[in-house]
N, C-alpha and C. Protein backbone atom coordinates (compact mmCIF):
# COMPACT_ATOMS: atom_id res chain seq x y z
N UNK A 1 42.36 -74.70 77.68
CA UNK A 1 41.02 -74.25 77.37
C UNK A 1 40.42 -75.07 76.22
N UNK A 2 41.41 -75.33 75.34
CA UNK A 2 40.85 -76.07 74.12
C UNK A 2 40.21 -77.37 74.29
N UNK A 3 41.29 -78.34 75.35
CA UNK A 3 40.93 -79.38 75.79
C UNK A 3 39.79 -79.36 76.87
N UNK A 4 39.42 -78.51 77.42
CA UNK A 4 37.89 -78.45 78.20
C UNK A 4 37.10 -78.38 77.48
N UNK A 5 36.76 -77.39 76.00
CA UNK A 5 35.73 -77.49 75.22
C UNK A 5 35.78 -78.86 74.50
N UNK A 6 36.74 -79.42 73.85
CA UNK A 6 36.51 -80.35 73.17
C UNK A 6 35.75 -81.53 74.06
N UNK A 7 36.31 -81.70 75.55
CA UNK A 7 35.89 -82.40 76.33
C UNK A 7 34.26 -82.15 76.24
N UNK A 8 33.99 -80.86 76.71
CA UNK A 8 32.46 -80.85 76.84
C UNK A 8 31.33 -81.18 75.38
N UNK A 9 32.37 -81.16 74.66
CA UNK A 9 31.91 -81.02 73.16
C UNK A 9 31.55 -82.43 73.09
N UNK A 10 32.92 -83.34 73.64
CA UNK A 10 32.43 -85.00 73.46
C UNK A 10 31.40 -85.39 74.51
N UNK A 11 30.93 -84.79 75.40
CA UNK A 11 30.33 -85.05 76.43
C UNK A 11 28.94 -84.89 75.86
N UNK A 12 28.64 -83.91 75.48
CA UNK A 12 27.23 -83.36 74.76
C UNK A 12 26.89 -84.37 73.92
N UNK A 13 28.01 -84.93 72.62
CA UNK A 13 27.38 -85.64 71.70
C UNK A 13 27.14 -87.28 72.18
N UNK A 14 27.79 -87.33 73.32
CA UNK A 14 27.33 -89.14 74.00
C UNK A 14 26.45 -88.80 74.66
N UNK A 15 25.63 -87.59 75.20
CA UNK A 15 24.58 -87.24 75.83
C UNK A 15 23.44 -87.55 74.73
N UNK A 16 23.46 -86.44 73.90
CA UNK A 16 22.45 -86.81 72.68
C UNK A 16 22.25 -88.19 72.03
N UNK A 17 23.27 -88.63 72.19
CA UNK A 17 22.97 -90.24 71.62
C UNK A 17 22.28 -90.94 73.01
N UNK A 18 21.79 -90.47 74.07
CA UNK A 18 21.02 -90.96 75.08
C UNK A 18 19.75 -90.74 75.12
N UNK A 19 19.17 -89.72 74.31
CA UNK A 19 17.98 -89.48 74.27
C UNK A 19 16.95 -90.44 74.42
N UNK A 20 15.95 -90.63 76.02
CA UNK A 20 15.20 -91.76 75.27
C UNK A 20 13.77 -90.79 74.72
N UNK A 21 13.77 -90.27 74.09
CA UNK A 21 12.80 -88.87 73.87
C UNK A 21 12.49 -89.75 72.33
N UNK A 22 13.88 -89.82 71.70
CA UNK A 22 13.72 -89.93 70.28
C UNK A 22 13.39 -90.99 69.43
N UNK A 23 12.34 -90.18 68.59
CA UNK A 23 11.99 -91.55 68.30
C UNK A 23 12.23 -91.64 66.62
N UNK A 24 13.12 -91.01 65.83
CA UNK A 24 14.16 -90.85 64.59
C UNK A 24 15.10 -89.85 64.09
N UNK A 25 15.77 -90.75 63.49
CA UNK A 25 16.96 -90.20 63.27
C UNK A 25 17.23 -90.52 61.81
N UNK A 26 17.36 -88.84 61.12
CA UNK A 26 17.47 -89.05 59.64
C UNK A 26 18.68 -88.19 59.12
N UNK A 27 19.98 -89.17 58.84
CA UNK A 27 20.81 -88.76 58.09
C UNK A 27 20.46 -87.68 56.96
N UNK A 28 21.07 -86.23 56.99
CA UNK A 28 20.90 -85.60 56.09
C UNK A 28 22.06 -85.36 54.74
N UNK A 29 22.46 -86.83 54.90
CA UNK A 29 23.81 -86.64 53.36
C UNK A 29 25.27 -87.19 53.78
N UNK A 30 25.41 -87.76 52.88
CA UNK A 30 27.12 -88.60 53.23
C UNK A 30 28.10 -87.42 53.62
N UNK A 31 27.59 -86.66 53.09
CA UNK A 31 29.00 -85.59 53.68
C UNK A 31 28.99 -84.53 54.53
N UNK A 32 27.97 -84.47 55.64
CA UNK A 32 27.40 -83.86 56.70
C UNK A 32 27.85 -84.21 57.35
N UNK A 33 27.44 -83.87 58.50
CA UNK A 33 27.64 -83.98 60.33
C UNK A 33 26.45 -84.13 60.66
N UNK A 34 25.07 -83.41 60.20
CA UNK A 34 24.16 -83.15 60.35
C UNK A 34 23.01 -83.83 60.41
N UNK A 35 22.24 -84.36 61.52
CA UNK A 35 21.32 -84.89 61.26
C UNK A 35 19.78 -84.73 61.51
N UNK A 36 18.74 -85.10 61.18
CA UNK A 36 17.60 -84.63 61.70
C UNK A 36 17.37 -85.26 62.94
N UNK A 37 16.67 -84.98 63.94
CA UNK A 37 16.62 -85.67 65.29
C UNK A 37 14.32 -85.87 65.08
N UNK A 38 14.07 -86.88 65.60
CA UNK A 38 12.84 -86.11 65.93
C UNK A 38 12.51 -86.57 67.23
N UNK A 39 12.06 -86.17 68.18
CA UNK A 39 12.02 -86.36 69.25
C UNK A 39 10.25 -86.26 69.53
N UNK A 40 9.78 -87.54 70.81
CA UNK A 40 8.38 -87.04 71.17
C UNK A 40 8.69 -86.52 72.64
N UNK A 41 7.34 -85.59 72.62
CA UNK A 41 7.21 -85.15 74.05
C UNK A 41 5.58 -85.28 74.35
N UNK A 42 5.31 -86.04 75.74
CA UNK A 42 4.09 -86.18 76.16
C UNK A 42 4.45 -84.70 76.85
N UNK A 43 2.92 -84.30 76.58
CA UNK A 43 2.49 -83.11 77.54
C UNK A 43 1.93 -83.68 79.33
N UNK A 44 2.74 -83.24 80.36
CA UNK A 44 3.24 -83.82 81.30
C UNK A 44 1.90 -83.58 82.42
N UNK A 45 0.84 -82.29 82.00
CA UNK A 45 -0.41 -82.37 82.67
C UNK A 45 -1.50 -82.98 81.57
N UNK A 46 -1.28 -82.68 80.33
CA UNK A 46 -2.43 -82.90 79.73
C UNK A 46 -2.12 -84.19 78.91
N UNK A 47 -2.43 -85.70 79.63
CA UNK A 47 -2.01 -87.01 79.38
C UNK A 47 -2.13 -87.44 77.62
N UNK A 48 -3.35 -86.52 77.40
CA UNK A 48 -4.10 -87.08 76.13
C UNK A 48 -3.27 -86.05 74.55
N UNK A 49 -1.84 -85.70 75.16
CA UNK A 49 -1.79 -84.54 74.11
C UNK A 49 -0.19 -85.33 73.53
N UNK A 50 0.10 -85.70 72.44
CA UNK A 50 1.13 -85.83 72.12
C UNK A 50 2.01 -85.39 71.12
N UNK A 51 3.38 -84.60 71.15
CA UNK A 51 3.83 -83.52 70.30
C UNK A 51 5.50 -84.56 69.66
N UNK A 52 5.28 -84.19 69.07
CA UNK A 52 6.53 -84.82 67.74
C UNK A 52 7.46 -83.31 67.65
N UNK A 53 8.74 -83.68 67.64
CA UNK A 53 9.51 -81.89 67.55
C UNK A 53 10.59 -82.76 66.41
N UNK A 54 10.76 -82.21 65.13
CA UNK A 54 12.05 -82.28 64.36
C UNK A 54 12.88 -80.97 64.79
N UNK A 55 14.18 -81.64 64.53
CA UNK A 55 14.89 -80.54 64.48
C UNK A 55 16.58 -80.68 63.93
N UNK A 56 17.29 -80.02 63.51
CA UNK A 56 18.34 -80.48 63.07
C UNK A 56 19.73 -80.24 64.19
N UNK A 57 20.31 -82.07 64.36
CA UNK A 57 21.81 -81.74 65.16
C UNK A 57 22.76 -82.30 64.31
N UNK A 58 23.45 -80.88 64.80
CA UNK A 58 24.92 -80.92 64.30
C UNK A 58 26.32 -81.36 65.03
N UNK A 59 26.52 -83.20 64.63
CA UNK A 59 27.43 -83.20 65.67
C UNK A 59 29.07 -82.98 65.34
N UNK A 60 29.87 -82.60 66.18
CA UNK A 60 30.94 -82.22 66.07
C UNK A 60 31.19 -80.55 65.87
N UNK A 61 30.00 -79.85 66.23
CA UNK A 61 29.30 -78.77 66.08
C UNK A 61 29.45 -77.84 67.24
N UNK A 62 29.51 -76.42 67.69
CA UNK A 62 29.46 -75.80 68.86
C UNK A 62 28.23 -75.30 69.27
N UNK A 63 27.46 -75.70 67.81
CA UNK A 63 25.78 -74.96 68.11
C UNK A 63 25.02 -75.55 66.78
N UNK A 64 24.22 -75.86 67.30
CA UNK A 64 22.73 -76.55 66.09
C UNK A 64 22.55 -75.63 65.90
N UNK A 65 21.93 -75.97 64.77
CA UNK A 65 20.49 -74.93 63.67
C UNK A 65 19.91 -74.38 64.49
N UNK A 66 19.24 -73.34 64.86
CA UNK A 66 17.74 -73.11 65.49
C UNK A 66 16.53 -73.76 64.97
N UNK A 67 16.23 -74.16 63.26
CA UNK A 67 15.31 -74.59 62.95
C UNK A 67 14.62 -75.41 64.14
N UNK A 68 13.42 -75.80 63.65
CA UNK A 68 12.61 -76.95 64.01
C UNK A 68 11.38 -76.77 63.85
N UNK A 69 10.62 -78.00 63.96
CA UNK A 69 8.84 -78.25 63.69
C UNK A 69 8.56 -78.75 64.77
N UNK A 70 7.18 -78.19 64.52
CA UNK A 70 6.75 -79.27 65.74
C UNK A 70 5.38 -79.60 65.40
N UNK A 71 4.93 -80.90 65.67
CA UNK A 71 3.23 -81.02 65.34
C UNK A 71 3.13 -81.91 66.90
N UNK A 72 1.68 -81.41 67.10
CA UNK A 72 1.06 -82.44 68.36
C UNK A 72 -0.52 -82.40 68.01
N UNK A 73 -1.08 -83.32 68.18
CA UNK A 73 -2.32 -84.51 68.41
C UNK A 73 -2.95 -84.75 69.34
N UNK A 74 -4.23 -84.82 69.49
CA UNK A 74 -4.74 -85.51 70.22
C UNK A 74 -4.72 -86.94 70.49
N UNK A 75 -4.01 -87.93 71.72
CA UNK A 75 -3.67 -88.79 71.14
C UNK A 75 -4.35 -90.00 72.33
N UNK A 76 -5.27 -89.53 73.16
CA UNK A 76 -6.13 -90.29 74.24
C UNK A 76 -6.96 -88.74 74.91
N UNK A 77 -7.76 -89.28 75.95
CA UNK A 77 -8.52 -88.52 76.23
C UNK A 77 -8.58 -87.04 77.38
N UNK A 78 -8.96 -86.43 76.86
CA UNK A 78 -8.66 -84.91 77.76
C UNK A 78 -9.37 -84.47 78.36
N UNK A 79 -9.54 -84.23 79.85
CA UNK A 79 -10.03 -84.50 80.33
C UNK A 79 -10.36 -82.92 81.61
N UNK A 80 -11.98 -82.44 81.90
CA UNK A 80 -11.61 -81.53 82.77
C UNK A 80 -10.31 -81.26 83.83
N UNK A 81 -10.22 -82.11 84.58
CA UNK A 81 -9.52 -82.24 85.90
C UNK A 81 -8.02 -82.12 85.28
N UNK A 82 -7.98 -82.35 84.14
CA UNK A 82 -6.00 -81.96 83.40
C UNK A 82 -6.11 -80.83 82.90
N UNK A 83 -7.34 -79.70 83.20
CA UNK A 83 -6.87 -78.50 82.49
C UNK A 83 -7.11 -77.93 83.97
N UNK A 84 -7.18 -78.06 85.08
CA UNK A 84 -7.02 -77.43 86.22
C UNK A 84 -5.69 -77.25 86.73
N UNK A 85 -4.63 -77.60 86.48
CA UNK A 85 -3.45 -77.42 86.57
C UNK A 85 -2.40 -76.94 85.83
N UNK A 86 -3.09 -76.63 84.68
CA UNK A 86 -1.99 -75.51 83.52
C UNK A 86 -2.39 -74.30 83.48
N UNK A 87 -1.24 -73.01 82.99
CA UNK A 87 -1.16 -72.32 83.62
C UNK A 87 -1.75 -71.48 82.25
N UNK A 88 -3.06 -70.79 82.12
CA UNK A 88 -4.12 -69.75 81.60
C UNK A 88 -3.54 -68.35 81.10
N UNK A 89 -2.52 -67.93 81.19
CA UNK A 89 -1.69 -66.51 81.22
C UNK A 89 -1.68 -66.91 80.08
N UNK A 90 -1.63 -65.66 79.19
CA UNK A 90 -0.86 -65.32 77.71
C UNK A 90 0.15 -66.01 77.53
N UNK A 91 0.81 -65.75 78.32
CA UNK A 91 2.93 -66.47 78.20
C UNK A 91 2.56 -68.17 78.32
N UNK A 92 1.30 -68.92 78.62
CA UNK A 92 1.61 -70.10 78.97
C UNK A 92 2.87 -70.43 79.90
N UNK A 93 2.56 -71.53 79.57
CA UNK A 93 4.52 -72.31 80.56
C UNK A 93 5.44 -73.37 79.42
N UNK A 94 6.55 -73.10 79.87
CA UNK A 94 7.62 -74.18 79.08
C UNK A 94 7.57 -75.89 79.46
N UNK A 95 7.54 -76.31 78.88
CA UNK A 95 7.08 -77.64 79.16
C UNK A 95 8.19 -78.44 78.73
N UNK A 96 9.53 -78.22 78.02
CA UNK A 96 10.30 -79.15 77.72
C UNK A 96 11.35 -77.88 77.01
N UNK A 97 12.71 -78.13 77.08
CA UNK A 97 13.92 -76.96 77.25
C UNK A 97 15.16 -77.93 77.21
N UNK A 98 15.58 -77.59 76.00
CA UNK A 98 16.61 -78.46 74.98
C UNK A 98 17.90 -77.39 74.91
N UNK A 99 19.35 -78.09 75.66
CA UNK A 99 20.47 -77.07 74.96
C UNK A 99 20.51 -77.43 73.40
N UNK A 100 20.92 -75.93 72.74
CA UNK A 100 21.30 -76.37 70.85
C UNK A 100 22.36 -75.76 70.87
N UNK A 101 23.17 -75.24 72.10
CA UNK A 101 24.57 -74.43 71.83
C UNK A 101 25.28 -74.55 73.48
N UNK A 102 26.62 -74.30 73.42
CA UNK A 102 27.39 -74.07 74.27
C UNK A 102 27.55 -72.37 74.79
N UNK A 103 27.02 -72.14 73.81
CA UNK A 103 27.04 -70.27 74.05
C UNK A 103 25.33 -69.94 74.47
N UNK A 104 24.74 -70.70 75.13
CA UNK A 104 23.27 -70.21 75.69
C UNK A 104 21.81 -70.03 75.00
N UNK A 105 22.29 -70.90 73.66
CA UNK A 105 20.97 -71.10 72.92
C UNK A 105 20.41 -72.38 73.50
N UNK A 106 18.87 -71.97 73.01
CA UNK A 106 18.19 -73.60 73.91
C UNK A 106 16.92 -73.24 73.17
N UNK A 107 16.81 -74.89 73.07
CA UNK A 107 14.91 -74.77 71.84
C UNK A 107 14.16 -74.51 73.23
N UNK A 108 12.75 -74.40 73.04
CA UNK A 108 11.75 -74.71 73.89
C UNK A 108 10.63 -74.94 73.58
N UNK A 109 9.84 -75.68 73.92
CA UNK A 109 7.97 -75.93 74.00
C UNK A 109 7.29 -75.50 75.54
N UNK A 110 6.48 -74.34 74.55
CA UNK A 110 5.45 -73.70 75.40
C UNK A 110 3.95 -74.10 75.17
N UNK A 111 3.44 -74.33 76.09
CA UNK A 111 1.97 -74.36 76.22
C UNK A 111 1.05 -73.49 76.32
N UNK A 112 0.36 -73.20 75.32
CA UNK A 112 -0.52 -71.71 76.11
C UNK A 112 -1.91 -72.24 75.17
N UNK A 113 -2.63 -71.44 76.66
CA UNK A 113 -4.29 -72.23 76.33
C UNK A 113 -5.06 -71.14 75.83
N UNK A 114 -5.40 -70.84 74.63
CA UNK A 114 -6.50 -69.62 74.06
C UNK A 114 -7.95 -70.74 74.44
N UNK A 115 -8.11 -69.79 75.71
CA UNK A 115 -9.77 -69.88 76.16
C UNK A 115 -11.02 -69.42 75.20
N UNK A 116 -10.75 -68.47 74.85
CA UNK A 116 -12.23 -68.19 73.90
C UNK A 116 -11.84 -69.12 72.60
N UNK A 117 -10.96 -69.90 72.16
CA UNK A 117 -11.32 -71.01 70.96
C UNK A 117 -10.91 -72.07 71.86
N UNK A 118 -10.67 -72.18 72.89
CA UNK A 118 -10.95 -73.82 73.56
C UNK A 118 -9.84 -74.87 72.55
N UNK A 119 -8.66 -74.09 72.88
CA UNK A 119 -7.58 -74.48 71.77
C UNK A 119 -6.40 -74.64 72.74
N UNK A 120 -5.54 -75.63 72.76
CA UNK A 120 -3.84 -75.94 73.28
C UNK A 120 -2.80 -75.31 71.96
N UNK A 121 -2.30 -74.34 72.38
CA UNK A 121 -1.09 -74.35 71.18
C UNK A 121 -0.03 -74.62 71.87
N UNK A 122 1.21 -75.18 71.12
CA UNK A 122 2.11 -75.62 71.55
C UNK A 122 3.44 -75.11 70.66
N UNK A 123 3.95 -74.25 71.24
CA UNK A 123 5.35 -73.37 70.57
C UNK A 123 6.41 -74.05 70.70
N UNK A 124 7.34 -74.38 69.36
CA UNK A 124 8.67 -74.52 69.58
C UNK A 124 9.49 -73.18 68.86
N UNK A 125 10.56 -73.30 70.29
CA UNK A 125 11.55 -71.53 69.50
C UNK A 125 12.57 -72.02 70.08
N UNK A 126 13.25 -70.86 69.69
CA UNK A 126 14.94 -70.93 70.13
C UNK A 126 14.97 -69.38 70.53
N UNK A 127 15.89 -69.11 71.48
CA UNK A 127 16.05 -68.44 72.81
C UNK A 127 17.31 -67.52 72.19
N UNK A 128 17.72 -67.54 71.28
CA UNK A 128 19.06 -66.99 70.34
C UNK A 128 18.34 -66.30 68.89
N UNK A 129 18.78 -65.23 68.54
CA UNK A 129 18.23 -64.83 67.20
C UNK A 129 19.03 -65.22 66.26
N UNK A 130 18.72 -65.74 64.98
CA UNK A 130 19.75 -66.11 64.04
C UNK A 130 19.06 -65.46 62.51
N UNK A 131 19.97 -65.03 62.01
CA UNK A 131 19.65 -64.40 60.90
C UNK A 131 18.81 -63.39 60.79
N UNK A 132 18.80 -62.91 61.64
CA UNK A 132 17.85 -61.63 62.61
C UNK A 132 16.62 -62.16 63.11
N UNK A 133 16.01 -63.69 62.84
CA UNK A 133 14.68 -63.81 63.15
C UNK A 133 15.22 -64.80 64.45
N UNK A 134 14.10 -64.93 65.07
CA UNK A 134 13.66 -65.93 66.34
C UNK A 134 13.03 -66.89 65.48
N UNK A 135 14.18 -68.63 65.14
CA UNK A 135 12.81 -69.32 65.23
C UNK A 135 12.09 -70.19 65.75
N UNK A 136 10.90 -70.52 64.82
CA UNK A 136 9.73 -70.84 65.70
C UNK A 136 8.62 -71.96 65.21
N UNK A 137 7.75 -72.53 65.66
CA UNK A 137 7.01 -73.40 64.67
C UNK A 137 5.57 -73.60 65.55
N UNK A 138 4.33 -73.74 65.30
CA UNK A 138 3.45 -73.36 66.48
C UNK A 138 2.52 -74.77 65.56
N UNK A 139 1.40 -75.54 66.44
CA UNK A 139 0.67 -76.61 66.40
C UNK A 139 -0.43 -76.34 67.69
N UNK A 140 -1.58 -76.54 67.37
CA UNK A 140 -2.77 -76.82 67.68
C UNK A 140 -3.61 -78.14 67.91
N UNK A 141 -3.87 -78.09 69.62
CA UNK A 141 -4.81 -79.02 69.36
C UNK A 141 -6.42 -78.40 70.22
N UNK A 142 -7.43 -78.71 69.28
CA UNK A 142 -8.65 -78.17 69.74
C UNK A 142 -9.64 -78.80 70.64
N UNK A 143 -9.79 -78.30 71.46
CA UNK A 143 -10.65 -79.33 72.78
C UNK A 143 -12.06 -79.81 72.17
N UNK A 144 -12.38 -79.11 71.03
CA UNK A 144 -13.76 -79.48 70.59
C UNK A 144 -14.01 -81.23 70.11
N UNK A 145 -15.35 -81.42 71.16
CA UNK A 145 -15.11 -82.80 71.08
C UNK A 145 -14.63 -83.59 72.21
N UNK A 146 -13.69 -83.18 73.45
CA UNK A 146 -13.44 -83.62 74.34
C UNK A 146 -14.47 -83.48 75.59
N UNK A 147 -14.27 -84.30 76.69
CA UNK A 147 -14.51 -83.68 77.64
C UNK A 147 -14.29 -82.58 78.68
N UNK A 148 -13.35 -82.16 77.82
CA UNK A 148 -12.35 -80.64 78.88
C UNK A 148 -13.03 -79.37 77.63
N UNK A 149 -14.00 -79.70 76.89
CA UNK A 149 -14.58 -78.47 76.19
C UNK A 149 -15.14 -77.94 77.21
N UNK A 150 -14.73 -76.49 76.81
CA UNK A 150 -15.60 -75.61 77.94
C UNK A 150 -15.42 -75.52 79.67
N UNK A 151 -14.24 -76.49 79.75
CA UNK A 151 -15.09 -76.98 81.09
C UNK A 151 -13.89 -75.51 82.04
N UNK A 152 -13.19 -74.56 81.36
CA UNK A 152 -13.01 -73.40 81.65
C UNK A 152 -13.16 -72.34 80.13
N UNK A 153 -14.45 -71.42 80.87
CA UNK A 153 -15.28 -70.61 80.04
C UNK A 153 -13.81 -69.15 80.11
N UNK A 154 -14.44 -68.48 78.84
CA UNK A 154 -13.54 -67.08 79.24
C UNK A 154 -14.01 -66.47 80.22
N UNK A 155 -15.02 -66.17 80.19
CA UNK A 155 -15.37 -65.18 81.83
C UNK A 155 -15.15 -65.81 82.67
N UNK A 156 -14.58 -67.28 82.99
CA UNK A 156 -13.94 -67.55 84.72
C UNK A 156 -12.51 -66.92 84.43
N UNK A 157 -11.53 -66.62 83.53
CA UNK A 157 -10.49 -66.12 83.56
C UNK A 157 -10.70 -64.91 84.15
């Protein structure tokens, strides 16, 4: 049994060193394991939206931090016809779903569109409670100014 986890254990950390997501990597101290990762994620309907996620891995580890940040930008143009295909519900949708444990923790980025401020927020959490809290880190980007302002009103919801 020992030798299956360690196996999967080495498997995970030559995985993570594959990331082509990431775009730094910041040693947190000579005498860690620990490092910061930061990873980008294009938003996969909405071309013009681009999100940066830090977060801390621990390698040689059975489970990362939950921490993490996340900021995203407007970073090209947004456009009616890319907000016809995301999904308007309260809950939004997951857009990108990261293991941080062998025991069933996993980060995630959610998308959810507040129609009456014509706003993208974009949630990162973890799926595990630690220290009694869920955490979490939330970023905004505002359509004002684009061409996808308005172009779904609250009363069509």
């Amino acid at each position: 049994m020992l030798k299956k986890i360690l196996g999967v254990t080495l498997f995970a950390i030559i995985l993570s060193g594959c990331d082509n997501n990431e775009v730094g990597d910041v040693s947190l101290g000579l005498f860690t394991t620990k490092n910061l990762k930061i990873d980008i994620l294009k938003d996969p309907d909405i071309s013009g939206v681009t999100c940066h996620v830090a977060s801390v891995e621990a390698n040689l580890s059975f489970s990362d931090p939950s921490d993490s940040s996340i900021a995203c930008r407007q970073t090209g143009e947004i456009t009616p016809e890319m907000l016809t295909n995301i999904d308007t519900s309260k809950s939004g949708e997951v857009l990108f779903k990261k293991s941080k444990s062998i025991f069933f923790k996993s980060m995630r980025i959610r998308r959810i569109f507040d129609i009456k401020t014509q706003t993208l927020m974009y949630i990162s959490y973890t799926t595990k409670e630690t220290s009694g809290s869920f955490k979490h880190s939330l970023s905004t980007v505002p359509l004002w100014g684009t061409k996808a302002f308005n172009a779904i009103k609250p009363e069509q919801k």
